[in-house]
C-alpha atoms as a PDB file:
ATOM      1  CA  UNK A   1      65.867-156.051-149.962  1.00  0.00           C
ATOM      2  CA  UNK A   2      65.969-152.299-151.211  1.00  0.00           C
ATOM      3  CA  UNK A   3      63.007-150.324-150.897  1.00  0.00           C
ATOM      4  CA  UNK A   4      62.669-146.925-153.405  1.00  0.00           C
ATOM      5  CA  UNK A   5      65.878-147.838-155.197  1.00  0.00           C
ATOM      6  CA  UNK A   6      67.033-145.686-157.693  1.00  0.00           C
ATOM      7  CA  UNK A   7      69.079-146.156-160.832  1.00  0.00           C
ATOM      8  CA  UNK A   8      72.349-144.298-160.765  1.00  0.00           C
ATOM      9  CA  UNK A   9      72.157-142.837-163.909  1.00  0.00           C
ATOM     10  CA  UNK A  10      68.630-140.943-163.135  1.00  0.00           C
ATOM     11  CA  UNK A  11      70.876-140.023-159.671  1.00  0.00           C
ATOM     12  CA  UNK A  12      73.270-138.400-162.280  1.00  0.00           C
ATOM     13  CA  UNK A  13      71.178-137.036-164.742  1.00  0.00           C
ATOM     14  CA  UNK A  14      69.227-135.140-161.448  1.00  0.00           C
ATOM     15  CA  UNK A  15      72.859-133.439-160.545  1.00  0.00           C
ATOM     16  CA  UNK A  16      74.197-132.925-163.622  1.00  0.00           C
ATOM     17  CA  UNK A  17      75.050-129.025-164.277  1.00  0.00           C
ATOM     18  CA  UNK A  18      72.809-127.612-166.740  1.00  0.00           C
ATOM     19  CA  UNK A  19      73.561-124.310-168.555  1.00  0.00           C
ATOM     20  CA  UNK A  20      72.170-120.980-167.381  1.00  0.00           C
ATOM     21  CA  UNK A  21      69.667-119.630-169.401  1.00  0.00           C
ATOM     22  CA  UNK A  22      69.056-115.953-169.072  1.00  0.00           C
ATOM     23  CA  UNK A  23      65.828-114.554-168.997  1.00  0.00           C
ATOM     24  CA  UNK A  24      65.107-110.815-169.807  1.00  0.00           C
ATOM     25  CA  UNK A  25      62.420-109.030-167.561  1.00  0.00           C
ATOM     26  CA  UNK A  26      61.383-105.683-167.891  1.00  0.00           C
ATOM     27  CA  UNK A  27      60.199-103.264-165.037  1.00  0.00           C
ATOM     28  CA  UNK A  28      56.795-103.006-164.977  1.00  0.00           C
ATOM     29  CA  UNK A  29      55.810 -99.670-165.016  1.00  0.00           C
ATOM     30  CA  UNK A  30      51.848-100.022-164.461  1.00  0.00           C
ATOM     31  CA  UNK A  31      52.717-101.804-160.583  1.00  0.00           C
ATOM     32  CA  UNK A  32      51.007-100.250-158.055  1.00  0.00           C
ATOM     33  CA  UNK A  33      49.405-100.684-154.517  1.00  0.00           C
ATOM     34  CA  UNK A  34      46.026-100.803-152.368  1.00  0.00           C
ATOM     35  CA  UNK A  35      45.028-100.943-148.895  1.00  0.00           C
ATOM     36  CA  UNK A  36      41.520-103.112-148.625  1.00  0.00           C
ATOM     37  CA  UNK A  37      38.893-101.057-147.087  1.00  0.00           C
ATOM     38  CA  UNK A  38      39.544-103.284-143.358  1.00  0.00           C
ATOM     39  CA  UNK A  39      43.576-101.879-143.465  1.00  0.00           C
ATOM     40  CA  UNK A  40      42.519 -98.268-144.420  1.00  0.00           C
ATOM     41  CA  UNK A  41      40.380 -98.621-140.790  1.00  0.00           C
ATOM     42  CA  UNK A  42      43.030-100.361-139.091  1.00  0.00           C
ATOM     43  CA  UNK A  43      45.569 -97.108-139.944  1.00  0.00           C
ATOM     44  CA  UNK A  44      43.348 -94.923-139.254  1.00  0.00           C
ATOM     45  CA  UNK A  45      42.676 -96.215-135.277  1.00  0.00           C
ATOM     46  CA  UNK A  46      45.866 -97.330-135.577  1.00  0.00           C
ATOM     47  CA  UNK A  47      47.126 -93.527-135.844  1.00  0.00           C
ATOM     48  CA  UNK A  48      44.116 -92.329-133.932  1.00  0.00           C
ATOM     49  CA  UNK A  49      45.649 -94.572-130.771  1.00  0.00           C
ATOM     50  CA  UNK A  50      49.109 -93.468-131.372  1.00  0.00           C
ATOM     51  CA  UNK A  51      47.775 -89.659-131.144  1.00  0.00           C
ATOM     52  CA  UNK A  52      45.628 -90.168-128.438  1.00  0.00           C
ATOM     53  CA  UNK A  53      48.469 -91.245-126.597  1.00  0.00           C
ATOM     54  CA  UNK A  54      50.500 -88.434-127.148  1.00  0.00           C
ATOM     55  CA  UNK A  55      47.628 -86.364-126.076  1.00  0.00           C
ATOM     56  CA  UNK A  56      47.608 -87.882-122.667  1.00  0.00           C
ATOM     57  CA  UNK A  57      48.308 -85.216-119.317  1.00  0.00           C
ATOM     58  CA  UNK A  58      51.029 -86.504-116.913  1.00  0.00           C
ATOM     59  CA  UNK A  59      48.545 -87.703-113.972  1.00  0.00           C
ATOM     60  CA  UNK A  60      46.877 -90.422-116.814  1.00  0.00           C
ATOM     61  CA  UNK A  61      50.083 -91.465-117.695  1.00  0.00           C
ATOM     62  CA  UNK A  62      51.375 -91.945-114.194  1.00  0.00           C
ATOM     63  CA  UNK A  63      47.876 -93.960-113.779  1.00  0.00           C
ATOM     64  CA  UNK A  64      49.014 -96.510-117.287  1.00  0.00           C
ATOM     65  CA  UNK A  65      52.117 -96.656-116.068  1.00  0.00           C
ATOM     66  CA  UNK A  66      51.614 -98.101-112.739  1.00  0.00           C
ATOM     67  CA  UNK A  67      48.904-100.160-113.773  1.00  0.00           C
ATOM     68  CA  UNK A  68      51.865-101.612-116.268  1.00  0.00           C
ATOM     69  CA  UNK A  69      54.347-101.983-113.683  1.00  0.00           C
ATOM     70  CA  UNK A  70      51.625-104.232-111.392  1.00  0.00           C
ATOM     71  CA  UNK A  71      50.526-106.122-114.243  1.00  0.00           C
ATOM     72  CA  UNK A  72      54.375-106.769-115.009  1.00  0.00           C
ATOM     73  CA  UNK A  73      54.898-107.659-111.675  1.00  0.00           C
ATOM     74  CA  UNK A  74      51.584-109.738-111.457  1.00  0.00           C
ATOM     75  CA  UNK A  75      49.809-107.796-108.315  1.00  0.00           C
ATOM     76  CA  UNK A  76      47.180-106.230-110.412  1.00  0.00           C
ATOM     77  CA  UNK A  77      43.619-107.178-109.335  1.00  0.00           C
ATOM     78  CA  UNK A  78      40.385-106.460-110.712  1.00  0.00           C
ATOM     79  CA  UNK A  79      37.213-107.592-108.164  1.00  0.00           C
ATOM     80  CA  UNK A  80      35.021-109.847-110.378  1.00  0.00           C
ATOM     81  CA  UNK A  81      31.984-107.756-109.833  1.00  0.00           C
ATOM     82  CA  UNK A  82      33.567-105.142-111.519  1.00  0.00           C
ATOM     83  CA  UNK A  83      34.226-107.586-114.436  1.00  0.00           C
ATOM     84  CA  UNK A  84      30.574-108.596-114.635  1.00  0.00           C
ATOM     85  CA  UNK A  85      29.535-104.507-114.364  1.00  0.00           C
ATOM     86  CA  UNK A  86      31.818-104.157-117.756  1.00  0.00           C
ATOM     87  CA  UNK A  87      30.363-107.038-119.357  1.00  0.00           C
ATOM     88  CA  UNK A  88      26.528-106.006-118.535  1.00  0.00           C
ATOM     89  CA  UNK A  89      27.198-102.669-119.831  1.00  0.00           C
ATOM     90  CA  UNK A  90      26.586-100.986-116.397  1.00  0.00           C
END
């Protein structure tokens, strides 16, 4: 029993090399690009962060970096009543 059989000549027909046909396209001159509203903010903090990091003194990047090296190294702790102080605003 053959299920989906297909005639050999439509097999054929399907690989059969067709000739090229060339197409012309011209360069659109009028092309041209905008940021939405929601990616003009996101460069903006985006380069805000980037300069704010630069701007950092050498004791608060010590701090970022340790805290990175225990996170990385999975000893970093952070008592949950200091979580719940952050998330009641206090």
């Amino acid at each position: 029993m053959r299920v989906n059989s297909v005639n050999p000549s439509e097999l054929f027909r399907q690989y059969v090399v067709r000739p090229k046909i060339e197409v012309e396209q011209t360069a659109s001159v009028s092309d041209k690009t905008e940021l939405t509203d929601s990616a003009k903010t996101f460069s903006a903090a985006l380069k805000a962060a980037q300069e704010s990091m630069e701007a950092r003194s050498p004791e608060e990047m010590s701090h970022i970096n340790n805290v990175a090296e225990q996170i990385r190294n999975n000893t970093y702790f952070v008592p949950g009543y200091k979580v719940a102080e952050k998330i009641l605003g206090q």
